[in-house]
Protein backbone atom coordinates (compact mmCIF):
# COMPACT_ATOMS: atom_id res chain seq x y z
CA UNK A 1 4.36 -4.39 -16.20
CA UNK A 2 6.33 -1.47 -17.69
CA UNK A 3 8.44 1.03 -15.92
CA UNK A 4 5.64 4.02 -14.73
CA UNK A 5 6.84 6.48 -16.65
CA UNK A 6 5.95 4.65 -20.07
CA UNK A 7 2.25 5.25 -18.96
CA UNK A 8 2.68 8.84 -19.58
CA UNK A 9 -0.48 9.73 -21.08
CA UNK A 10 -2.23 6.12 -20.97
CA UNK A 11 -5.32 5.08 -19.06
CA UNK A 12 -4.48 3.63 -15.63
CA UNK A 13 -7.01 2.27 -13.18
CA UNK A 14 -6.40 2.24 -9.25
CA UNK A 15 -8.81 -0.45 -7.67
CA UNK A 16 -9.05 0.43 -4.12
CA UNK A 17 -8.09 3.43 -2.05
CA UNK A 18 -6.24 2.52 0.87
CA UNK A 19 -3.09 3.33 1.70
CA UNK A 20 -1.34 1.28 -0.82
CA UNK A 21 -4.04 2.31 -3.46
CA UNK A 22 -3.54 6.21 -2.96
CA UNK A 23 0.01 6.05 -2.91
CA UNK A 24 0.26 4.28 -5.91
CA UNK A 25 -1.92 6.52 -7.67
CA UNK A 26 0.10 9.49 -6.53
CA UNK A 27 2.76 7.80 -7.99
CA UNK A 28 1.19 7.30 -11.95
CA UNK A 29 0.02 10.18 -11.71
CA UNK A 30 3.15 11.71 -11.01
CA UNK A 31 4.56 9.80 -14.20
CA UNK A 32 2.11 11.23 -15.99
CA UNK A 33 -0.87 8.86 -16.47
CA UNK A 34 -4.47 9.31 -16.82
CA UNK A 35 -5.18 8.13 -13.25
CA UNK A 36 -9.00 6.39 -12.50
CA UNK A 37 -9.01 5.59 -8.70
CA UNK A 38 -12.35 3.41 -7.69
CA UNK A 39 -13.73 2.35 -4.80
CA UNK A 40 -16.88 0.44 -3.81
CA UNK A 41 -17.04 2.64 -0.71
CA UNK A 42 -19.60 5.24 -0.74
CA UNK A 43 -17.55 8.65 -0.60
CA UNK A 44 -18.59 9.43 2.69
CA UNK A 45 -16.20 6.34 3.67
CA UNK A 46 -13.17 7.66 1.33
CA UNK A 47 -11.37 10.92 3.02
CA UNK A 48 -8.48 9.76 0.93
CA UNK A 49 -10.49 11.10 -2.08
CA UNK A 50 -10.26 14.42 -1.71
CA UNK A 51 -6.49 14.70 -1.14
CA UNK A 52 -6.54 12.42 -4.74
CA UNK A 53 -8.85 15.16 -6.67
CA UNK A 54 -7.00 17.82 -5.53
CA UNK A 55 -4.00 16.64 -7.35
CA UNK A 56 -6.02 16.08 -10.78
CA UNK A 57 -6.65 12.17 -10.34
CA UNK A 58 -10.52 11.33 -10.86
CA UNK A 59 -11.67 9.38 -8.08
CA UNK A 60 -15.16 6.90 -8.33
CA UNK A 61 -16.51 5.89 -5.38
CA UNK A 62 -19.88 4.11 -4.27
CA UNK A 63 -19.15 0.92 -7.02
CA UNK A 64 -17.62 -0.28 -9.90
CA UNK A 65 -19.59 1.76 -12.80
CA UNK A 66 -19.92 -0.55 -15.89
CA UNK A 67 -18.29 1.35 -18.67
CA UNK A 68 -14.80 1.50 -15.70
CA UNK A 69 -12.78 -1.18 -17.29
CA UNK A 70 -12.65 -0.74 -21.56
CA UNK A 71 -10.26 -1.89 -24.34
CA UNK A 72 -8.26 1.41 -23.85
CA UNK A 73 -7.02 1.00 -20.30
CA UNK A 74 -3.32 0.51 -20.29
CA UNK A 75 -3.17 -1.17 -16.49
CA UNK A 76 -5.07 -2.06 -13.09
CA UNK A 77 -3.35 -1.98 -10.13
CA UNK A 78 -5.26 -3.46 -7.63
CA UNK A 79 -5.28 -3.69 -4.19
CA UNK A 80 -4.05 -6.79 -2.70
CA UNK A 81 -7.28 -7.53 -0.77
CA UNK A 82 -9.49 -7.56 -3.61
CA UNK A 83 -10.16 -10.77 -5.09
CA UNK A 84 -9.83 -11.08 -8.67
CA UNK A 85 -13.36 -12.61 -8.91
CA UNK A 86 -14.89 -9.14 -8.69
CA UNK A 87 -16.13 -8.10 -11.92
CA UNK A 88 -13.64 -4.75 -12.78
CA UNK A 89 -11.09 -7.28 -12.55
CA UNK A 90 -12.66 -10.22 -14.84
CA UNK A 91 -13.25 -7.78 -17.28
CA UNK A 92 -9.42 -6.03 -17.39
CA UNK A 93 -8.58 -9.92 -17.58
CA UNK A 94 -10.98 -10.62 -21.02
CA UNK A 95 -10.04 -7.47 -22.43
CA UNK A 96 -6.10 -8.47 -21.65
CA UNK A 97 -5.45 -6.06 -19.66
CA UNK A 98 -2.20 -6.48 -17.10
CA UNK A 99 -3.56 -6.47 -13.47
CA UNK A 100 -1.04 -5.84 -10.93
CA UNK A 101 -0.69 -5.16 -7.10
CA UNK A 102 1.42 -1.61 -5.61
CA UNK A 103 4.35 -4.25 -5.20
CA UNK A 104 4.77 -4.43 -8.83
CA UNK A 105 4.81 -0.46 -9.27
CA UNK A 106 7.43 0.10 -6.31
CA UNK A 107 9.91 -2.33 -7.70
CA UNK A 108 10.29 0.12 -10.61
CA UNK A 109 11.10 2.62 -9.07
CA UNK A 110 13.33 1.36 -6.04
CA UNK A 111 16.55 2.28 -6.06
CA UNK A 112 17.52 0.59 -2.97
CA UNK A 113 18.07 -3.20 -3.12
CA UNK A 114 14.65 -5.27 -1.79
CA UNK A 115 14.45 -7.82 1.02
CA UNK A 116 11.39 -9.78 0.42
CA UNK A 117 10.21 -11.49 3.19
CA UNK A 118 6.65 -14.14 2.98
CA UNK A 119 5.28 -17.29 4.69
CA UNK A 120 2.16 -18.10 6.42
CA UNK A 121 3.38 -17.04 9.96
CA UNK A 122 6.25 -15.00 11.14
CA UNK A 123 6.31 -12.40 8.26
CA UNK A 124 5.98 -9.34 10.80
CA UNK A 125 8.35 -10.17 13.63
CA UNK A 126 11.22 -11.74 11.06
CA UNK A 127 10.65 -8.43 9.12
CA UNK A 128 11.08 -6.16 12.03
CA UNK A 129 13.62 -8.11 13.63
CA UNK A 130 15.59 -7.80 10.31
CA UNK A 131 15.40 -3.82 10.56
CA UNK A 132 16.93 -3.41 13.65
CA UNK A 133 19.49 -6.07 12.63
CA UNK A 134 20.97 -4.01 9.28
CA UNK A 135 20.10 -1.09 11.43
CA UNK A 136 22.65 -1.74 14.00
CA UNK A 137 24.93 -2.84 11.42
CA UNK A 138 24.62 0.52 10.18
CA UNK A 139 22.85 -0.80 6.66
CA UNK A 140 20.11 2.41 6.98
CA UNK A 141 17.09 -0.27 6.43
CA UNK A 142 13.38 1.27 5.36
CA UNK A 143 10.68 -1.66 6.63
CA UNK A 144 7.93 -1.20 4.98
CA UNK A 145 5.09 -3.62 2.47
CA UNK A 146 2.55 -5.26 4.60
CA UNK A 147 3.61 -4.55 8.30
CA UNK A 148 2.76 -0.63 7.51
CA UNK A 149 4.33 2.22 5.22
CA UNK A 150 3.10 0.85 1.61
CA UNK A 151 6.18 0.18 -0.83
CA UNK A 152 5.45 2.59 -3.18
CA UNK A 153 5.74 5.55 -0.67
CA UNK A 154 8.72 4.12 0.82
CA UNK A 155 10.19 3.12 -2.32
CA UNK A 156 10.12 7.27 -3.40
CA UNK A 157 12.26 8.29 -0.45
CA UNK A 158 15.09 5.27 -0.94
CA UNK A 159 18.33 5.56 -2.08
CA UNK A 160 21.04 3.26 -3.10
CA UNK A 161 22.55 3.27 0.22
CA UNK A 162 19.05 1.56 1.73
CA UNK A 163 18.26 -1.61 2.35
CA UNK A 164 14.43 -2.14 1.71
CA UNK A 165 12.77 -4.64 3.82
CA UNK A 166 9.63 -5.78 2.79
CA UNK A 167 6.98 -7.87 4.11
CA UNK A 168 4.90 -9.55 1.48
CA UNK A 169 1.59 -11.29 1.49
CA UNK A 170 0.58 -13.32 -1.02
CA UNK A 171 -2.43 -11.59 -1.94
CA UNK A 172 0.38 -8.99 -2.78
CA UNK A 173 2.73 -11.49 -4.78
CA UNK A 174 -0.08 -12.74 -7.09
CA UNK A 175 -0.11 -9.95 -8.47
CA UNK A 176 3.65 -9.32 -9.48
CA UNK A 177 5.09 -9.74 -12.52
CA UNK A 178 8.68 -8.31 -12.75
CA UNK A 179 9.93 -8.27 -9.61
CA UNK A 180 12.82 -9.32 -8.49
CA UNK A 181 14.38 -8.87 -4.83
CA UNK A 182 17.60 -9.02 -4.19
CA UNK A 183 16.89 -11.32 -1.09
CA UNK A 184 13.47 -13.45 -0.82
CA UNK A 185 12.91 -14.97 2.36
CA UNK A 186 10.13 -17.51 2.55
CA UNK A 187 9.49 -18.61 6.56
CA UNK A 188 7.33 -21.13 6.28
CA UNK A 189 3.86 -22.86 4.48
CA UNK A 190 0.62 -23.52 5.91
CA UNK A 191 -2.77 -23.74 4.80
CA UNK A 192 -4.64 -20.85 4.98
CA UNK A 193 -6.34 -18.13 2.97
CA UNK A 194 -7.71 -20.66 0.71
CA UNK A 195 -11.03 -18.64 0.41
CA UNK A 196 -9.35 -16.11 -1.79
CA UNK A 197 -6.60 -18.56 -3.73
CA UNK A 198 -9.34 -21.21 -4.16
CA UNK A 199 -6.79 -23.74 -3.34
CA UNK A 200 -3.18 -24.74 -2.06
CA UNK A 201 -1.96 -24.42 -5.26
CA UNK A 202 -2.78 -20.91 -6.46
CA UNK A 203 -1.63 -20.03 -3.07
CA UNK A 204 1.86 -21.59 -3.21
CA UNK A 205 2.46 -20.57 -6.59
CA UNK A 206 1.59 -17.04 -5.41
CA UNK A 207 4.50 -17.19 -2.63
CA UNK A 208 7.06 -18.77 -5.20
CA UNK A 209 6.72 -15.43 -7.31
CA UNK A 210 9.39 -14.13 -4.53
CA UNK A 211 11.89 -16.39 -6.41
CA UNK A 212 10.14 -16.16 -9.93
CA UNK A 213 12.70 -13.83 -11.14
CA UNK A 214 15.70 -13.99 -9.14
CA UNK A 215 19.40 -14.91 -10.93
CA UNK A 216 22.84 -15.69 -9.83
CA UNK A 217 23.53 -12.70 -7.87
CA UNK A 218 20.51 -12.47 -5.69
CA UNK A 219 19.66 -14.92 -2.39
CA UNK A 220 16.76 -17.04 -1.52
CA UNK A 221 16.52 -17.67 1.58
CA UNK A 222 14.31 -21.16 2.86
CA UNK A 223 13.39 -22.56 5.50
CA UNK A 224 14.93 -26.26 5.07
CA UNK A 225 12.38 -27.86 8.24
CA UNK A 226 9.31 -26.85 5.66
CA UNK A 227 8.86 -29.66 3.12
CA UNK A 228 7.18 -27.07 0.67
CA UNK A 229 10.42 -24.85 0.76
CA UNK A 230 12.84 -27.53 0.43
CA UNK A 231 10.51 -28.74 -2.74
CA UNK A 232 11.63 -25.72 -5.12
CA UNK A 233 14.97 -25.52 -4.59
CA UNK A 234 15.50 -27.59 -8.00
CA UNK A 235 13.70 -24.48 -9.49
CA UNK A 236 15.91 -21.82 -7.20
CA UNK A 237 18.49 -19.50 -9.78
CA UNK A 238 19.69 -17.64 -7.32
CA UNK A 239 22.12 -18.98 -4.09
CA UNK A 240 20.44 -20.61 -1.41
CA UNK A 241 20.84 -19.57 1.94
CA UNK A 242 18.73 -22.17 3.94
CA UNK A 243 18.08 -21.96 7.91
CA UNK A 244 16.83 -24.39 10.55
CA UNK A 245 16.07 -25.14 13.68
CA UNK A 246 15.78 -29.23 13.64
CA UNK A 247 19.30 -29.64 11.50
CA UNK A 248 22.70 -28.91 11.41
CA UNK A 249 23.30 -27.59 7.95
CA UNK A 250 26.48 -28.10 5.31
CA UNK A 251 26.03 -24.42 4.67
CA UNK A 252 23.60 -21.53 6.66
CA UNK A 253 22.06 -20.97 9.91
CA UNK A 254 20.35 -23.24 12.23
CA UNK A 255 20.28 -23.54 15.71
CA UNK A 256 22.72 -26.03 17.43
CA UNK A 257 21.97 -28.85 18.58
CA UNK A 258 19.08 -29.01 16.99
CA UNK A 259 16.19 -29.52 18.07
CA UNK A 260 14.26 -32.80 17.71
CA UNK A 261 10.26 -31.91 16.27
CA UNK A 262 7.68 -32.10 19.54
CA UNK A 263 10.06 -33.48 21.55
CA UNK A 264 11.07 -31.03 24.82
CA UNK A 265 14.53 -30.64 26.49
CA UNK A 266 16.58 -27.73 28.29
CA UNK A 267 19.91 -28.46 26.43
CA UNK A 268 21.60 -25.47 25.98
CA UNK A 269 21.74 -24.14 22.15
CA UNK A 270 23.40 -21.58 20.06
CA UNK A 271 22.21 -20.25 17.03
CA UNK A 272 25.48 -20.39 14.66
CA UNK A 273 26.02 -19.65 10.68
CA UNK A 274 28.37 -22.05 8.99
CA UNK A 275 29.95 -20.57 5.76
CA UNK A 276 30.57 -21.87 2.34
CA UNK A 277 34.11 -22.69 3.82
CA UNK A 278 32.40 -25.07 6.46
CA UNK A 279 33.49 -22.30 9.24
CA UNK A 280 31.06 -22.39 11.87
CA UNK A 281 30.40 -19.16 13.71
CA UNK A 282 28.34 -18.60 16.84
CA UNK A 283 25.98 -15.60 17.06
CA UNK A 284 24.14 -16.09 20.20
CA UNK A 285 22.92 -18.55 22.93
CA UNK A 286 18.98 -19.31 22.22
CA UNK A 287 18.36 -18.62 26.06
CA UNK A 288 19.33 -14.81 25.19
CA UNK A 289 16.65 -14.48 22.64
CA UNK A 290 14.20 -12.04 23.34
CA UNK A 291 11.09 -13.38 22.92
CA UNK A 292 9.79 -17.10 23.65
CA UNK A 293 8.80 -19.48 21.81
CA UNK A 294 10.49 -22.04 18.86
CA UNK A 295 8.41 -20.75 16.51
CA UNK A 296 10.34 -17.09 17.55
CA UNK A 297 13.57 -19.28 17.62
CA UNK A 298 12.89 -20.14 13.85
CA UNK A 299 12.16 -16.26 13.18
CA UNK A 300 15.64 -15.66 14.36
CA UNK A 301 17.15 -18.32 12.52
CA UNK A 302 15.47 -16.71 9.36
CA UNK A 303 16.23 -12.63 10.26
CA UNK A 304 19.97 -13.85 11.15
CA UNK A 305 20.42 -15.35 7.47
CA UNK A 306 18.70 -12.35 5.58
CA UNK A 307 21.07 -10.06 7.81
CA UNK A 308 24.05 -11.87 6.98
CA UNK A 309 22.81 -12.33 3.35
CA UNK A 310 23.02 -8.14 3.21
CA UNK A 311 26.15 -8.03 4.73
CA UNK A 312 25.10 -7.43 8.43
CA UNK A 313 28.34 -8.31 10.48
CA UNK A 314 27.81 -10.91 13.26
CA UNK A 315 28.83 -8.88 16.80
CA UNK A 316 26.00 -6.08 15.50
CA UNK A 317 23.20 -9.46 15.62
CA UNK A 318 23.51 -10.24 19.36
CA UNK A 319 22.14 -7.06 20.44
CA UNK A 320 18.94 -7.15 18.50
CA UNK A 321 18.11 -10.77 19.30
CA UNK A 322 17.73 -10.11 22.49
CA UNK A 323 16.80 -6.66 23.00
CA UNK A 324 13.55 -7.58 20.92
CA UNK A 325 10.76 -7.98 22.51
CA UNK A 326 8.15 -8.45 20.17
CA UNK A 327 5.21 -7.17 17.84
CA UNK A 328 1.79 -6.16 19.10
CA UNK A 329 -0.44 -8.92 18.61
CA UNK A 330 2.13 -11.58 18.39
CA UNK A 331 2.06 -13.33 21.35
CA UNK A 332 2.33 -10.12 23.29
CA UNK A 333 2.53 -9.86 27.10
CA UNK A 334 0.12 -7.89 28.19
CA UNK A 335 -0.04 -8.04 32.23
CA UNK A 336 -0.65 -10.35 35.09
CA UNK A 337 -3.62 -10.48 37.03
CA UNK A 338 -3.84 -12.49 40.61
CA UNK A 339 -0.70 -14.20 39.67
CA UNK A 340 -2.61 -15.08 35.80
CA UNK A 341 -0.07 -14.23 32.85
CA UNK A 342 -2.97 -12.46 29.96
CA UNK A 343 -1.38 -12.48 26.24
CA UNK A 344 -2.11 -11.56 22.86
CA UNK A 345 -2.04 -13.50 19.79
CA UNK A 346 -4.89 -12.24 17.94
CA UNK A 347 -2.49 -12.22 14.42
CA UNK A 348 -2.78 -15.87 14.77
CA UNK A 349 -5.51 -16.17 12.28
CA UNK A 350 -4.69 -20.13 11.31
CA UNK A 351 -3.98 -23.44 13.05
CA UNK A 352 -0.65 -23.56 12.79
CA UNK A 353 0.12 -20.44 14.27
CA UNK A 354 -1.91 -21.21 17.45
CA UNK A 355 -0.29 -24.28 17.13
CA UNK A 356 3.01 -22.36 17.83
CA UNK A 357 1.99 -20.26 20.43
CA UNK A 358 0.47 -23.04 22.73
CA UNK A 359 3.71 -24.99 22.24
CA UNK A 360 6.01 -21.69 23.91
CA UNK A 361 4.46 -22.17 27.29
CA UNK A 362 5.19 -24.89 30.09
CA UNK A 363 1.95 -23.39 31.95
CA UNK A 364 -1.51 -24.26 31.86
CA UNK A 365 -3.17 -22.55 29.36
CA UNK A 366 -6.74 -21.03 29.16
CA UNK A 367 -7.42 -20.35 25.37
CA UNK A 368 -9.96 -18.04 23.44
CA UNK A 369 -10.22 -19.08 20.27
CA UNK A 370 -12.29 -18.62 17.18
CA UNK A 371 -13.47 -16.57 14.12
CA UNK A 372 -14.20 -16.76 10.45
CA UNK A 373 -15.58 -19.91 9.11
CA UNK A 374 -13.21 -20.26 6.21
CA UNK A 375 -14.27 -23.90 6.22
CA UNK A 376 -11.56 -26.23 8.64
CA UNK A 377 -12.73 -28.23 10.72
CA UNK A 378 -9.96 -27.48 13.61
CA UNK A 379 -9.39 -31.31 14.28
CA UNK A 380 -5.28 -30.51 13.77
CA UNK A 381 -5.43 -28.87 16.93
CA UNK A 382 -6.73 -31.66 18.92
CA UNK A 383 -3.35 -32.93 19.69
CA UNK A 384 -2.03 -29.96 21.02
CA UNK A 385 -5.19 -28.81 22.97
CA UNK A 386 -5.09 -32.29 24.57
CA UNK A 387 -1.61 -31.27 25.72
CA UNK A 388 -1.32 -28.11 26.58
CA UNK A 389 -4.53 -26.33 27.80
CA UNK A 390 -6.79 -26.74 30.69
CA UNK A 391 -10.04 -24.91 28.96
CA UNK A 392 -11.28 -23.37 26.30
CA UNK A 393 -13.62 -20.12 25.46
CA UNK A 394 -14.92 -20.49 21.65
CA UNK A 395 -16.57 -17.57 20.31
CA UNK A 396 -16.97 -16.17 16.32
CA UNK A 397 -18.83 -18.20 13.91
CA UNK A 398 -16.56 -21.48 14.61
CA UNK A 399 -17.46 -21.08 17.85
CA UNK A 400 -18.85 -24.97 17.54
CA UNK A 401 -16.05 -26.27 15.42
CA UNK A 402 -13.39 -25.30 18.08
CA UNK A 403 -15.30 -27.22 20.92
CA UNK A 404 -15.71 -29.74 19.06
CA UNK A 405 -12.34 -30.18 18.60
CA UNK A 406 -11.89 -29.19 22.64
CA UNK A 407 -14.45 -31.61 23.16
CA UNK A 408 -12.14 -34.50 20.82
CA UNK A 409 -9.53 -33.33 23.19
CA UNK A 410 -10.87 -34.67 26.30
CA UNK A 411 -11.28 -30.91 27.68
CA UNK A 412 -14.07 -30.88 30.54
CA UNK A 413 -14.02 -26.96 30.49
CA UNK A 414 -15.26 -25.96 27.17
CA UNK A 415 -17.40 -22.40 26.91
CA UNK A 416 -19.04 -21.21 23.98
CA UNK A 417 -19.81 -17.36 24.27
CA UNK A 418 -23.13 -16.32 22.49
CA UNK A 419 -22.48 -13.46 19.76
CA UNK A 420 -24.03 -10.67 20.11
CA UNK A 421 -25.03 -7.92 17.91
CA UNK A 422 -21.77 -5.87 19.91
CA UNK A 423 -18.80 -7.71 18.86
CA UNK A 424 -16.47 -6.08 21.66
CA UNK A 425 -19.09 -6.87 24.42
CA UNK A 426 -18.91 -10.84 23.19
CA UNK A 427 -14.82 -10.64 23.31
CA UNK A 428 -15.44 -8.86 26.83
CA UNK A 429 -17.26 -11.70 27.78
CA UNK A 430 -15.11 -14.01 26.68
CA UNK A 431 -12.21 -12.85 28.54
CA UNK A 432 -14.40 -13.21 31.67
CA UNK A 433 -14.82 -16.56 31.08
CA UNK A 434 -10.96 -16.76 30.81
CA UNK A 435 -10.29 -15.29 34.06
CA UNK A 436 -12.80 -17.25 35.93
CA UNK A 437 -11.37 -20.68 34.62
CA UNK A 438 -7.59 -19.51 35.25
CA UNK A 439 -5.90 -20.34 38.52
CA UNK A 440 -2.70 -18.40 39.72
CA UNK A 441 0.63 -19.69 37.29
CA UNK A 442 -2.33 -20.34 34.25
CA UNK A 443 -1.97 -18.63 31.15
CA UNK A 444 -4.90 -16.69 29.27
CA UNK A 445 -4.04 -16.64 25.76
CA UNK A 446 -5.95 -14.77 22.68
CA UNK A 447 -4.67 -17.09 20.06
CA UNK A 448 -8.13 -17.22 17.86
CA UNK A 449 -6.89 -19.72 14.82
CA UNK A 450 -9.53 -17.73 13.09
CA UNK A 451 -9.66 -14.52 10.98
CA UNK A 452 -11.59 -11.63 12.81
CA UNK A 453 -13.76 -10.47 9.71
CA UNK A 454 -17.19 -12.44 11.10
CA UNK A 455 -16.67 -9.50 14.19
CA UNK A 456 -14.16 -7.27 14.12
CA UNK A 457 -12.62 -5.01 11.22
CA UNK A 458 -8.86 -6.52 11.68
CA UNK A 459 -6.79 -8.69 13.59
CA UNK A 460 -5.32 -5.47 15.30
CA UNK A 461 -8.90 -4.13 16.57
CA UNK A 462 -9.78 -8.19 17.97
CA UNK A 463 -6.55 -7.55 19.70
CA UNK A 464 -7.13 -4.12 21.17
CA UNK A 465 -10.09 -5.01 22.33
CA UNK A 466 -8.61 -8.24 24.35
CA UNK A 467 -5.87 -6.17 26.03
CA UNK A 468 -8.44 -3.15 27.03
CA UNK A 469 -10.86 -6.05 28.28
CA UNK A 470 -8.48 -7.80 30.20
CA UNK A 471 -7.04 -4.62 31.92
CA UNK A 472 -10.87 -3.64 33.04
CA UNK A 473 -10.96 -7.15 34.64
C-alpha cells in the first residue's frame, strides 16, 4: 500500500473493530480518508463505535451489507483474525482492491526503526524479553503488535530515538506488503493454524514476508536448529544473524556446549556471541536464566541476538536474563499445593509447544490437555507423554484424540472430563481430576496443545480460569 496520507479523500474500509481495527481507523481518518469501519457484531457488542462516530468515521455493525465493498474503494485493512474467505474480502480481491492488515499502515508512519519478531512459539516471551534488554541498555524500546498496544497506536507516539519491538503473527504478515523491519526475527516453525492458511505453505510464505523486503543494511535473524529457517537463507538480502542452542556457530549466538537434541545432561553452559572477527564473548551462564526450560534457553539465544543486532551492549544483557521471570500463560508458576507444583501453559495452543513445556521438568507430570479440533491427530506427542507424564485429564472437543494418544502411550491414568454447557465448570473439573491424580513432588500442568475457541473466548480467559480453579482447590 501507499503512504496514508495519499488516501486523503479516497474510500477506505476498516474490517473489524478491535483494537487494532479502531486505531487504524483513527489513523486514515486522521490522513484524511473517507473511513467505513464494519463489523459483523451487532452494535450492542461494539462500544468502540461510538468513540469512532464521534470523530466523523461511519461505523456498520450487525454484518457485512452487500453494496460495502464497490469498484471505488481505495483499500481494506483488515483485521488479522478475519479470514480472507469471508465474502467483503473476496469481493475487494475481484474488484482488485489492496487488502492489508494494521501492520502494513503502522510501517508508514513509524519513525522509529522496527524489530519484527514471528514463529510458531516463543513470539511473546522473546518479544518482552527483548524490551527490557534495549531497555536496560538505555535503547527507549516501545513493545507493542500482537502481545498488546496495536502498532498503529504505538507507531504515532515513536520517535527516531525508539526502538519498536514488534510481535507479529502471521495472520498479521499475510497481509503486508511494504514492510520492511529493520530486524526480523523468526524463532521457530511448526505446524499449526492450518485452518486459516489452508496449508503449510500459505502459512510459511506468510512468516517469510518478515524478510520479503529487507536489504543490505537491515538483519534477519534465524534460528539455525529449525530446518525451515535455515531453508531461506539463499533468499535472505539482508545480514544474517543466526542463533542456536544445539551448535557452535562461525558467527552469532548459541549456547555453549551445545546441547545434543533429546538427549539430557547437567554440563554447565554459557550462552556466548561470537563476532564476525571469530571473537567469542560470554554473556551469561544458562543456570542464571530466569525461567526454565530449553525451549526458554532458545528464547534467550534469540532476544540476545536481536539485542545485540540494535546495538544493546553485552554487561546491560545479564541482568534481564535472569531477572525475567516470565509471561502469564507461558508456563507460569502459579502455586504449590500439598507439596504439588500447579502451572500455566494455556498459550500452548499446538503440539510442539506442549512438547516444550513437558520437556522443562524432571518431575512427574499430571497434564490437562485439549481444545479445538483443528484436525491432528496428537500421535507426535506420544513419545513425550510416554516419557514424561504419569496421567492425563483430556477435555475440549479432542478430548478423545488426546487419550488416544495417552492411551498409545501406555498411560493407565487417562480421564476424559464431560463438557458441559459451562465451560469454566468443565476446566474446574478438570483441575480436580489433576489434583486427585498428583502426589507430593508431581507437577499439574495446563499445557492444552489445543486452541481454546470450542470453550473459552481466548487462550488468556482458559488460563485465568485454571489459576482461579486451582487456588479454590
Amino acid at each position: 500500500m501507499k503512504h496514508p496520507e495519499l488516501y486523503r479523500d479516497k474510500e477506505v474500509i476498516v474490517l473489524g473493530l478491535a483494537k487494532s481495527g479502531v486505531q487504524v481507523a483513527k489513523v486514515l481518518h486522521s490522513y484524511g480518508a473517507i473511513v467505513t469501519v464494519n463489523d459483523q457484531k451487532d452494535r450492542e457488542q461494539c462500544p468502540e463505535a461510538g468513540e469512532l462516530e464521534a470523530l466523523g468515521i461511519n461505523v456498520i455493525c450487525g454484518g457485512h451489507p452487500e453494496n460495502l465493498v464497490h469498484p471505488g474503494i481505495s483499500l481494506l485493512v483488515k483485521n488479522p483474525g478475519i479470514p480472507y474467505k469471508v465474502q467483503p474480502i473476496q469481493k475487494a480481491l475481484e474488484f482488485g482492491i489492496e487488502v492489508v492488515t494494521e501492520v502494513e499502515v503502522a510501517y508508514h508512519i513509524c519513525i522509529a526503526p522496527i524489530i519484527g519478531i514471528t514463529g510458531s512459539n516463543g513470539k511473546t516471551t522473546t518479544t518482552t524479553w527483548v524490551g527490557q534488554m534495549l531497555e536496560a541498555a538505555g535503547l527507549r524500546p516501545i513493545v507493542a503488535g500482537n502481545i498488546g498496544t496495536p502498532l498503529c497506536e504505538a507507531a504515532q507516539d515513536a520517535d527516531g530515538g525508539n526502538w519498536m519491538v514488534t510481535e507479529l503473527s502471521s495472520f498479521q504478515l499475510k497481509g503486508t506488503d511494504e514492510f520492511r523491519p529493520r530486524i526480523g526475527c523468526l524463532l521457530n516453525v511448526a505446524e499449526t493454524h492450518l485452518d486459516y492458511h489452508g496449508g503449510m505453505e500459505d502459512y510459511v510464505s506468510s512468516k517469510v514476508k518478515m524478510f520479503k523486503n529487507q536489504g543490505e543494511g537491515d538483519t534477519a535473524v534465524l534460528n539455525w536448529d529449525d530446518s525451515t529457517c535455515r531453508e531461506l537463507v539463499p533468499y535472505i538480502k539482508a545480514k544474517l544473524l543466526p542463533f542456536s542452542t544445539n551448535e557452535e556457530l562461525v558467527e552469532g549466538v548459541y549456547v555453549s556446549p551445545p546441547y545434543i537434541p533429546d538427549v539430557e545432561d547437567t554440563l554447565p553452559r554459557n550462552i556466548v556471541y561470537r563476532d564476525e572477527h571469530g571473537q567469542v564473548m560470554n554473556i551469561i551462564p544458562v543456570e542464571e536464566v530466569g525461567i526454565p526450560g530449553r525451549f526458554n534457553i532458545a528464547n534467550a539465544v534469540a532476544a540476545c541476538a536481536i539485542a545485540i543486532a540494535a546495538g544493546a551492549p553485552f554487561d546491560r544483557l545479564k541482568g534481564p536474563l535472569s531477572s525475567f521471570r516470565g509471561v502469564e500463560h507461558r508456563l507460569e508458576y502459579v502455586v504449590e499445593r500439598d507439596g504439588v507444583a500447579f502451572y500455566n501453559n494455556s498459550k500452548a495452543t499446538n503440539s510442539k509447544a506442549t512438547t516444550m513445556a513437558l520437556t522443562s521438568f524432571k518431575a512427574p507430570i499430571v497434564l490437562i490437555a485439549g481444545g479445538l479440533d483443528r484436525g491432528s491427530d496428537y500421535m507426535d506427542l506420544v513419545s513425550v507423554l510416554s516419557e514424561r507424564v504419569k496421567a492425563v485429564v483430556a477435555l475440549g472437543q479432542t478430548a478423545p484424540k488426546i487419550a488416544k494418544a495417552a492411551e498409545m502411550a501406555g498411560l493407565k491414568h487417562i480421564v476424559v472430563v464431560d463438557n458441559v454447557e459451562d465451560a469454566a465448570e468443565t476446566l474446574r473439573k478438570a483441575v480436580k481430576e489433576a489434583a486427585a491424580a498428583a502426589m507430593p513432588g508431581d507437577i499439574v500442568l495446563l499445557s492444552p496443545a489445543c486452541a481454546s475457541w470450542d470453550m473459552f473466548s481466548s487462550y488468556e480467559v482458559r488460563g485465568r480460569i485454571f489459576k482461579e480453579a486451582v487456588h479454590n482447590l
